[in-house]
N, C-alpha and C. Protein backbone atom coordinates (compact mmCIF):
# COMPACT_ATOMS: atom_id res chain seq x y z
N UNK A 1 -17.11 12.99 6.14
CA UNK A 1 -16.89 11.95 5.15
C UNK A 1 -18.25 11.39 4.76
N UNK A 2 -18.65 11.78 3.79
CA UNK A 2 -19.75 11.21 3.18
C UNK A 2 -19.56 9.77 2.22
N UNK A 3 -20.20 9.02 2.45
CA UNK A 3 -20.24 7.13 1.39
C UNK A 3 -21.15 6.37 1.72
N UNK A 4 -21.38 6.06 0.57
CA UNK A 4 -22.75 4.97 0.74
C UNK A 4 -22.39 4.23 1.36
N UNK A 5 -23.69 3.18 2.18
CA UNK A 5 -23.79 2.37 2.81
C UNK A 5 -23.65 1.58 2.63
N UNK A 6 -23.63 0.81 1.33
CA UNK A 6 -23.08 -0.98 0.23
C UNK A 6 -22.74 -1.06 1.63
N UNK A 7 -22.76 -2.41 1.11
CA UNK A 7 -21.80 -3.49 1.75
C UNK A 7 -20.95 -3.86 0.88
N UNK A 8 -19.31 -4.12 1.44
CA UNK A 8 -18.30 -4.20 0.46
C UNK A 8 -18.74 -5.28 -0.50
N UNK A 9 -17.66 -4.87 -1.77
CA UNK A 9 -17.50 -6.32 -2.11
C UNK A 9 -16.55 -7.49 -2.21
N UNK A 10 -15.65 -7.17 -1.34
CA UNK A 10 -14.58 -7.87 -0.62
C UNK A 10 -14.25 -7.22 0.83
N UNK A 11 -14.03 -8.32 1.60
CA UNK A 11 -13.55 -8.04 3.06
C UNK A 11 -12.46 -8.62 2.98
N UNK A 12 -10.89 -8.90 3.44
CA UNK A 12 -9.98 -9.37 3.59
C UNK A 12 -9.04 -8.28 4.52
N UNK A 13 -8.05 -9.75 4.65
CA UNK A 13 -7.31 -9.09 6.07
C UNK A 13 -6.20 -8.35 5.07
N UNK A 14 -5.06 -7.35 5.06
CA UNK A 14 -3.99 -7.27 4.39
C UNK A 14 -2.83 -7.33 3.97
N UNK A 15 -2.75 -9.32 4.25
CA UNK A 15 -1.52 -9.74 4.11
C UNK A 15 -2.50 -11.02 2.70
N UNK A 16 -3.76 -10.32 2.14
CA UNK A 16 -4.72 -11.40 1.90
C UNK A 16 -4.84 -10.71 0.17
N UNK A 17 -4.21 -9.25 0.66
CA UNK A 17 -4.78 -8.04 -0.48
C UNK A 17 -4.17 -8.18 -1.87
N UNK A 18 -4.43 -8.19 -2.97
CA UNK A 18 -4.14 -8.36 -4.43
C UNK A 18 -4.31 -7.32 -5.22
N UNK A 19 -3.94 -6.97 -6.12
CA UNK A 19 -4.54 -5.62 -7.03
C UNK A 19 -5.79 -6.55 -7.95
N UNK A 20 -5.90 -7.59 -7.89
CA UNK A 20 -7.14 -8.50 -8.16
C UNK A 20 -8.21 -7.82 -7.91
N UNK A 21 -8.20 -7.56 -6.49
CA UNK A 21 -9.69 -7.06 -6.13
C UNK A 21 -9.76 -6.20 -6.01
N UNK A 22 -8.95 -4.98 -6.71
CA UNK A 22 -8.88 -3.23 -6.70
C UNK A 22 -10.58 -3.40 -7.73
N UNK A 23 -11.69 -2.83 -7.65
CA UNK A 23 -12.21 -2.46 -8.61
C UNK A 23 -11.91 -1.41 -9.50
N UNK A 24 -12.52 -1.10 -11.08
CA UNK A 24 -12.13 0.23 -11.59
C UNK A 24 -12.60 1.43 -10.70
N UNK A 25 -13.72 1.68 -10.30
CA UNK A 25 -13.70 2.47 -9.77
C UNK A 25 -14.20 2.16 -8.74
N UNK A 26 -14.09 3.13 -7.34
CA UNK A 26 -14.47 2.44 -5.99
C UNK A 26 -13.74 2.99 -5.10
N UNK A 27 -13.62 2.65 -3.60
CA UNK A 27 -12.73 2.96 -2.97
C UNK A 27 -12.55 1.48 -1.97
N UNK A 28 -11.46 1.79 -1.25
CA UNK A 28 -11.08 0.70 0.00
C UNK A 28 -10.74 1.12 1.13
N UNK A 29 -11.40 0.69 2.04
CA UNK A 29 -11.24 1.34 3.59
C UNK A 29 -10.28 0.09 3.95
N UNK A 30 -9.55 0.67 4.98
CA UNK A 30 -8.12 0.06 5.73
C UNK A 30 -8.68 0.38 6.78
N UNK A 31 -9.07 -0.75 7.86
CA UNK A 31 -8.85 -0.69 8.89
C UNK A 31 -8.03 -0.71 9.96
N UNK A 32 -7.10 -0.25 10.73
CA UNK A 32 -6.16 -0.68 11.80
C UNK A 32 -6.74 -0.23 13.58
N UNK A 33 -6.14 -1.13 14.35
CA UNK A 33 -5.97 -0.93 15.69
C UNK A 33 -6.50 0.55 15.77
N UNK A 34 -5.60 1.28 15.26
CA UNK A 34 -5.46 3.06 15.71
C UNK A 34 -5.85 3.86 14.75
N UNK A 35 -6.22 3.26 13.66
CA UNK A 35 -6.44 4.48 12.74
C UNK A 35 -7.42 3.49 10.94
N UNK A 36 -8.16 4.68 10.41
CA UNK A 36 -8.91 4.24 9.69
C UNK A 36 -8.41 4.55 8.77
N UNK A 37 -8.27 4.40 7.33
CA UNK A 37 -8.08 4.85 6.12
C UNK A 37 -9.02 4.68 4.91
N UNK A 38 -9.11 5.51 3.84
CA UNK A 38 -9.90 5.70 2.56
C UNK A 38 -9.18 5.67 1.23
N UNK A 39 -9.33 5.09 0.66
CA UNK A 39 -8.30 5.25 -1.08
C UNK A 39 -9.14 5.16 -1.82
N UNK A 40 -9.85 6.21 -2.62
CA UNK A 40 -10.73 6.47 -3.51
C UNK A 40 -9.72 6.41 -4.82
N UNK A 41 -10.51 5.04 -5.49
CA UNK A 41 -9.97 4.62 -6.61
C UNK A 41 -10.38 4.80 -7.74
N UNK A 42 -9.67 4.76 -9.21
CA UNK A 42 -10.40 5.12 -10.27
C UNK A 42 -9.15 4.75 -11.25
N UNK A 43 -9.47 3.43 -11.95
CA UNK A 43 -8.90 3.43 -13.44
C UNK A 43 -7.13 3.27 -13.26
N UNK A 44 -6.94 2.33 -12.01
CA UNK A 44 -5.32 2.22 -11.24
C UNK A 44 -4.90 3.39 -10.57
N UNK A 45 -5.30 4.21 -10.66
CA UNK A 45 -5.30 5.47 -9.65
C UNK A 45 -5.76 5.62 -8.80
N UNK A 46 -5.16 6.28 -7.47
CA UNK A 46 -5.30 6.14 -6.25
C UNK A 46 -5.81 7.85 -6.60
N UNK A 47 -7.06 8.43 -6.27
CA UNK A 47 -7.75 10.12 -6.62
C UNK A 47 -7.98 10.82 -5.70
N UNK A 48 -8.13 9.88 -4.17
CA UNK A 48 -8.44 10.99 -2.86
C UNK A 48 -8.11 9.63 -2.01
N UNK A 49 -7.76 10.36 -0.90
CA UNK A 49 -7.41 9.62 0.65
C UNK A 49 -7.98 10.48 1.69
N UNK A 50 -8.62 9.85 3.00
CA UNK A 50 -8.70 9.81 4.15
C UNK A 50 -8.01 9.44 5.02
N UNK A 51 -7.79 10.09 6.19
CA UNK A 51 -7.10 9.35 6.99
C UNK A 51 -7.49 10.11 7.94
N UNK A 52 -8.11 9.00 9.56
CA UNK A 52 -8.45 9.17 11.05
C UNK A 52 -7.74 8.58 11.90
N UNK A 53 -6.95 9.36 12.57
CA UNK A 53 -6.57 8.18 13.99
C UNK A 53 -7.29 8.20 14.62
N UNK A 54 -7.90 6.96 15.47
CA UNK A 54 -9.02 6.88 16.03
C UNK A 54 -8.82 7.31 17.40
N UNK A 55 -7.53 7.30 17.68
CA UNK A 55 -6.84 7.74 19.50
C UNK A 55 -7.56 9.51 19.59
N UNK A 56 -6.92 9.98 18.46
CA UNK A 56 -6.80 11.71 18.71
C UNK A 56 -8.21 12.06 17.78
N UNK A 57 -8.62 11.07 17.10
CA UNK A 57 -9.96 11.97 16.32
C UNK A 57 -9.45 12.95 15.52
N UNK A 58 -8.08 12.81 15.37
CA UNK A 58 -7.10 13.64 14.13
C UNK A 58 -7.62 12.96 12.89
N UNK A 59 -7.87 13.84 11.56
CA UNK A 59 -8.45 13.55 10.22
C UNK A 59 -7.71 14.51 9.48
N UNK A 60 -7.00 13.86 8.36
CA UNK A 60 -6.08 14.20 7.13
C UNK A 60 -6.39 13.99 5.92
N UNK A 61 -6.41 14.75 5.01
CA UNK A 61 -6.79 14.17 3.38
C UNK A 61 -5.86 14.94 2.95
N UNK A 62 -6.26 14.40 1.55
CA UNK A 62 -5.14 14.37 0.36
C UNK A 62 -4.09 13.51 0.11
N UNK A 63 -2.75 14.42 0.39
CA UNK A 63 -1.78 13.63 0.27
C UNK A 63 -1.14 13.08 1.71
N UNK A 64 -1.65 14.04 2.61
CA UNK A 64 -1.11 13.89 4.02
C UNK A 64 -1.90 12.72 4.43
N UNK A 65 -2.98 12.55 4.16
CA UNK A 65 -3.44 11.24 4.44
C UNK A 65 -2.53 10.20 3.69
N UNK A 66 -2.50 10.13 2.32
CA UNK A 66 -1.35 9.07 1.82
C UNK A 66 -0.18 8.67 2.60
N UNK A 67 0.67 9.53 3.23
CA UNK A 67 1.65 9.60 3.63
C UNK A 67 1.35 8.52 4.83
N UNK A 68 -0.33 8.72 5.35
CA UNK A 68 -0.11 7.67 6.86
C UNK A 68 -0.66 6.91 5.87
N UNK A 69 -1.24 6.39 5.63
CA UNK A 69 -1.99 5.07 4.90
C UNK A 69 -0.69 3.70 5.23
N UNK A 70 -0.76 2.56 6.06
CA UNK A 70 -0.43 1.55 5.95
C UNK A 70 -1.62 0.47 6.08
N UNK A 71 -1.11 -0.38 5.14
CA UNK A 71 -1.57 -1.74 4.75
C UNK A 71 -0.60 -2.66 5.79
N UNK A 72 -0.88 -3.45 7.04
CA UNK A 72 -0.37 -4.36 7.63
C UNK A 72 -1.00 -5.50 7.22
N UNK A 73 0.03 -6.94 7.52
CA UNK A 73 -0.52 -7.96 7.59
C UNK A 73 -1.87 -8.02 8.55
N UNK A 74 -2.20 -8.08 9.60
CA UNK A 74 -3.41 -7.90 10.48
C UNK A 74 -4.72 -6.76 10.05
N UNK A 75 -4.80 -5.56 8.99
CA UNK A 75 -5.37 -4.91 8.67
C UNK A 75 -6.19 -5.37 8.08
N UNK A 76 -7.53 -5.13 8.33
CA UNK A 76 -8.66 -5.54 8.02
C UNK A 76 -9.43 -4.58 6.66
N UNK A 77 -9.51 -5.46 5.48
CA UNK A 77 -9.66 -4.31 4.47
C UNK A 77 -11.19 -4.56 4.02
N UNK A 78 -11.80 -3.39 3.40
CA UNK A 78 -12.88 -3.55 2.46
C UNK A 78 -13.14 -2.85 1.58
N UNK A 79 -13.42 -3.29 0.52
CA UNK A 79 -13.61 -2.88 -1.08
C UNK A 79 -14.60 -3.06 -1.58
N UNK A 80 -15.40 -1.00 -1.84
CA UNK A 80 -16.31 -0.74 -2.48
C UNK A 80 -16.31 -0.83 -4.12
N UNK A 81 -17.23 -1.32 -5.02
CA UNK A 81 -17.51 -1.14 -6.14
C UNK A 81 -17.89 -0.29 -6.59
N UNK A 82 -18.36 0.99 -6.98
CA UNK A 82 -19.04 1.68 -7.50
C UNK A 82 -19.36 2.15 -9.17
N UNK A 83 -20.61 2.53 -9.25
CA UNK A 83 -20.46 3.15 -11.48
C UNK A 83 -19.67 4.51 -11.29
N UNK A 84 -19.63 4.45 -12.34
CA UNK A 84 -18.90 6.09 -12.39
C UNK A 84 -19.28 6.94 -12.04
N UNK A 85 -20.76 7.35 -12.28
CA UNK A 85 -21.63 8.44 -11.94
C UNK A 85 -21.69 8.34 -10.05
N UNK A 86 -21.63 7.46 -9.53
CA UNK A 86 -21.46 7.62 -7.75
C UNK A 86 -20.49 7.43 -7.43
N UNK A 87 -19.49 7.34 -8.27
CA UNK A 87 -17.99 7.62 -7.77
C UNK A 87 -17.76 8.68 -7.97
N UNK A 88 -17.98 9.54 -9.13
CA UNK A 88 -17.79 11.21 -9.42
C UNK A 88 -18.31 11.57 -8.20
N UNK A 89 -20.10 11.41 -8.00
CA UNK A 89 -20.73 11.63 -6.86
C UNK A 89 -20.02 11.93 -5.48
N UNK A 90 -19.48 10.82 -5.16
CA UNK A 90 -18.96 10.56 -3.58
C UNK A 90 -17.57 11.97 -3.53
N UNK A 91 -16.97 11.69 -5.04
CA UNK A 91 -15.78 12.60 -4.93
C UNK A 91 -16.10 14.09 -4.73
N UNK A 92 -17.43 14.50 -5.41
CA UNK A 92 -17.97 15.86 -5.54
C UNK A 92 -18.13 16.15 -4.03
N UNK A 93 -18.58 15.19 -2.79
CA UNK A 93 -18.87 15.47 -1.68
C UNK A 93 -17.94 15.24 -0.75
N UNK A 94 -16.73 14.61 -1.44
CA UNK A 94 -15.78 14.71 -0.50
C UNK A 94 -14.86 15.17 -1.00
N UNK A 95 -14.77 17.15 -1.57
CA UNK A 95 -13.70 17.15 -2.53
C UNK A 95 -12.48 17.34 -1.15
N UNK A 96 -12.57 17.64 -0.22
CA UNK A 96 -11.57 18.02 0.37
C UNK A 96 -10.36 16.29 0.25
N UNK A 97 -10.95 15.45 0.21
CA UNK A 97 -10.00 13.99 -0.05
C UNK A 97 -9.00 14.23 -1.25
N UNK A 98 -10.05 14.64 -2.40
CA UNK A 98 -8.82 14.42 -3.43
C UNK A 98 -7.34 15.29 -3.68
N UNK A 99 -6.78 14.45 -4.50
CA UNK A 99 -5.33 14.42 -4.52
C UNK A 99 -5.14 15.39 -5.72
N UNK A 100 -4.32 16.36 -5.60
CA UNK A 100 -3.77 17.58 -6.86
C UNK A 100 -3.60 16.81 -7.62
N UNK A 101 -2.42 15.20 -7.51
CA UNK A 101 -1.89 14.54 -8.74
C UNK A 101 -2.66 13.41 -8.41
N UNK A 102 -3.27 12.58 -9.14
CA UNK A 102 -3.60 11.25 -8.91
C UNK A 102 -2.31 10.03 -8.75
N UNK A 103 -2.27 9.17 -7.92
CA UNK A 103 -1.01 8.85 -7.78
C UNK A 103 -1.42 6.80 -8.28
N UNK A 104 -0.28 6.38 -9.37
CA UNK A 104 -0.39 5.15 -10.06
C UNK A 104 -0.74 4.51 -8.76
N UNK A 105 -1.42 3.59 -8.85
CA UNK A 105 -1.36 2.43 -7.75
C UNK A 105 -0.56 1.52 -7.52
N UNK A 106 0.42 1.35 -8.94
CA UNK A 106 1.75 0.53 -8.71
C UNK A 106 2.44 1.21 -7.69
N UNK A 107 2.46 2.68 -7.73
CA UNK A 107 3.77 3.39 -7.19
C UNK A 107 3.00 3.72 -5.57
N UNK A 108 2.10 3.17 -4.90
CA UNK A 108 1.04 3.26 -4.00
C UNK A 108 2.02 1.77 -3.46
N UNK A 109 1.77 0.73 -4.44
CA UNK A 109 2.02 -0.24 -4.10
C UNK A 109 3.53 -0.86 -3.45
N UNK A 110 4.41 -0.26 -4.16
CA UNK A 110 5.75 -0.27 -4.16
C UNK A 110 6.24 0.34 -2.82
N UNK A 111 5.43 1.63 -2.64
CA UNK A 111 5.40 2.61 -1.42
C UNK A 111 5.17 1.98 0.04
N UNK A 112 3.83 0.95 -0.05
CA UNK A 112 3.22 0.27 0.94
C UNK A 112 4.50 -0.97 0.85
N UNK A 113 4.82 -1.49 0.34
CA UNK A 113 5.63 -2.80 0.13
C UNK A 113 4.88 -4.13 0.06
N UNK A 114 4.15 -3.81 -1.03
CA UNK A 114 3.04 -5.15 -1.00
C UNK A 114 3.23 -5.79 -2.78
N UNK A 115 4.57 -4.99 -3.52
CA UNK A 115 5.21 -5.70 -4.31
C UNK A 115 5.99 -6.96 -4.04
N UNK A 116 5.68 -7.76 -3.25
CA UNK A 116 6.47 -8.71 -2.88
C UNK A 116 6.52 -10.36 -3.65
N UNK A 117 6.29 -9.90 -4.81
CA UNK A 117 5.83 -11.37 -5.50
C UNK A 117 7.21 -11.47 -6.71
N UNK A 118 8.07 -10.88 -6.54
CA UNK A 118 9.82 -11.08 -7.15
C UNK A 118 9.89 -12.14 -6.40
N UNK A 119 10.21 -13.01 -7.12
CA UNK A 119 11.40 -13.91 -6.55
C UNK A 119 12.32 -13.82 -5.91
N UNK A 120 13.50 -14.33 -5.08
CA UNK A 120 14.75 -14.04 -4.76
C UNK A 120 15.86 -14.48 -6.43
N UNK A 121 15.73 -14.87 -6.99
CA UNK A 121 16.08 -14.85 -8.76
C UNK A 121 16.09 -13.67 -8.99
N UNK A 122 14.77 -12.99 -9.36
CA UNK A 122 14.66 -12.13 -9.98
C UNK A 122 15.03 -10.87 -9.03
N UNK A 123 15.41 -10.88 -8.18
CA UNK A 123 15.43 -9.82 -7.33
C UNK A 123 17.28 -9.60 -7.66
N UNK A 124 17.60 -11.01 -7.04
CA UNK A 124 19.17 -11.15 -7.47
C UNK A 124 19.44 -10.40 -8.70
N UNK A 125 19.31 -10.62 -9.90
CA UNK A 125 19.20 -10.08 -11.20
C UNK A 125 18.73 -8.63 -11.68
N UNK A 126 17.91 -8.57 -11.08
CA UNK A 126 17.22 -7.22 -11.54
C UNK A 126 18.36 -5.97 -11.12
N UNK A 127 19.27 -6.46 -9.07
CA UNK A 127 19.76 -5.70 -8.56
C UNK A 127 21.39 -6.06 -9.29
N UNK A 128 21.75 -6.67 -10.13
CA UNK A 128 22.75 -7.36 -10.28
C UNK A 128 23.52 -7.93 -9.49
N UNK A 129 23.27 -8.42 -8.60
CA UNK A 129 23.80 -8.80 -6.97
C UNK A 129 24.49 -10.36 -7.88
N UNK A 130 25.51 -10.81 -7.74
CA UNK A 130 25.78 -11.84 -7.57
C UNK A 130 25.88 -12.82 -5.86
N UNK A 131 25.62 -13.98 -6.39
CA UNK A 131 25.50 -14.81 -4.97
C UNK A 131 27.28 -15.41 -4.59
N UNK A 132 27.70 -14.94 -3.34
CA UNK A 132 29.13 -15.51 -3.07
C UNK A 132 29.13 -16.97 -3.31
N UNK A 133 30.50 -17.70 -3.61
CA UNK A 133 30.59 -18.47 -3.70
C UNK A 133 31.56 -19.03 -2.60
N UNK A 134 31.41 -20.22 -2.28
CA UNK A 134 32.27 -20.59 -1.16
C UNK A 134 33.55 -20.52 -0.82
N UNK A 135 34.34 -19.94 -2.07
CA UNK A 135 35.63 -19.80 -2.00
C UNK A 135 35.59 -18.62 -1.39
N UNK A 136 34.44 -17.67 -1.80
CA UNK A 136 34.25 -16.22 -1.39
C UNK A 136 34.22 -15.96 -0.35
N UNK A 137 33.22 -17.27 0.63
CA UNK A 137 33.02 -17.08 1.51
C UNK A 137 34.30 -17.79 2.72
N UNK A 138 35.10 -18.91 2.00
CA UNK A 138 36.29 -18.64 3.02
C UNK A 138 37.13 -18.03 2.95
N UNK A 139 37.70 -16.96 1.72
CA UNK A 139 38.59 -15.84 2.09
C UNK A 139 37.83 -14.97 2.92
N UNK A 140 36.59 -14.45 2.83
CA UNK A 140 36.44 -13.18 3.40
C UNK A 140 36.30 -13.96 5.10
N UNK A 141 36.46 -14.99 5.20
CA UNK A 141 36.85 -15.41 6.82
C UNK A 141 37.88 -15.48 7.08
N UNK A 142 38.58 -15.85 6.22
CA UNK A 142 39.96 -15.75 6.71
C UNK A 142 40.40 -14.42 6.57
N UNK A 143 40.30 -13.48 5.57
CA UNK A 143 40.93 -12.10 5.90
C UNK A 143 40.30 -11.80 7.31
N UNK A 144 39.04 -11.95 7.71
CA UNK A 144 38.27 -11.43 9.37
C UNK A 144 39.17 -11.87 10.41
N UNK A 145 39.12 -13.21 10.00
CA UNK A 145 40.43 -13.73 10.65
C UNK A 145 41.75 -13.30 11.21
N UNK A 146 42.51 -13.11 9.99
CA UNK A 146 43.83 -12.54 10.13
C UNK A 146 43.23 -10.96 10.53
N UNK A 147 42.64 -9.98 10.57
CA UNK A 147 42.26 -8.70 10.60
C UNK A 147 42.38 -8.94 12.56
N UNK A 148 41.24 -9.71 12.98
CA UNK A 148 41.00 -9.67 14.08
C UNK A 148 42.45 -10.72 15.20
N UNK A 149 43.14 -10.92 14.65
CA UNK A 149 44.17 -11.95 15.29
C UNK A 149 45.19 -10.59 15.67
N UNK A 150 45.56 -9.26 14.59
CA UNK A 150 46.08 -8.52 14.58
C UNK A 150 46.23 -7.85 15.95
């Protein structure tokens, strides 16, 4: 794994993480307990991944790295900036990272579960879920009721 030395330009933990501080291009290392991760970014696209468990010294790219990539609350993140020309760069030297398809970062996001900024409103709605109402909620006790008296 070849990458410059910068110093990020954000450190945060990842219950802290925003698509705010995704740069256009760049990547973000995920730190965890057991294992390291890489998401070489570009233009909302997620273009190559890393992935090390640090137990087994096991190392994955591409998509098999995607597949482990978690973002925990306790995960310690950092986010490189880079121009285009040393982001092409870094990718040219690490082609074994990149990804056949580049994958949206929404659908990265959705994946990780760090869409969490719905409301319970909008969540209600979106799923068409209606909320019981108390009448609702004492028949379906009383049918439990009569079911279990049986």
């Amino acid at each position: 794994m070849w990458l410059p030395s910068d110093e990020p330009k954000n450190k945060l933990c990842g219950n802290k993480l925003d698509k705010s501080y995704l740069p256009l291009s760049g990547y973000m290392r995920v730190l965890n307990e057991n294992y390291e991760s890489i998401l070489f970014l570009s233009d909302d696209l997620v273009v190559g991944a890393w992935y090390l468990n640090a137990k087994s010294l096991n190392e994955l790219y591409e998509n098999d790295a995607m597949e482990k990539v978690k973002i925990l609350d306790e995960s310690k993140i950092e986010i490189y900036e880079t121009g285009e020309k040393l982001f092409k760069t870094i990718l040219e030297l690490n082609e074994e990272c990149k990804l056949s398809l580049p994958i949206r970062i929404d659908m990265f996001w959705d994946k990780i579960g760090l869409n969490t900024t719905d409301s319970r409103e909008e969540l209600l709605s979106k799923y068409r879920i209606n909320e019981p109402s108390v009448i609702d909620v004492d028949n379906l006790i009383k049918d439990y009721k009569s079911k279990t008296e049986d």
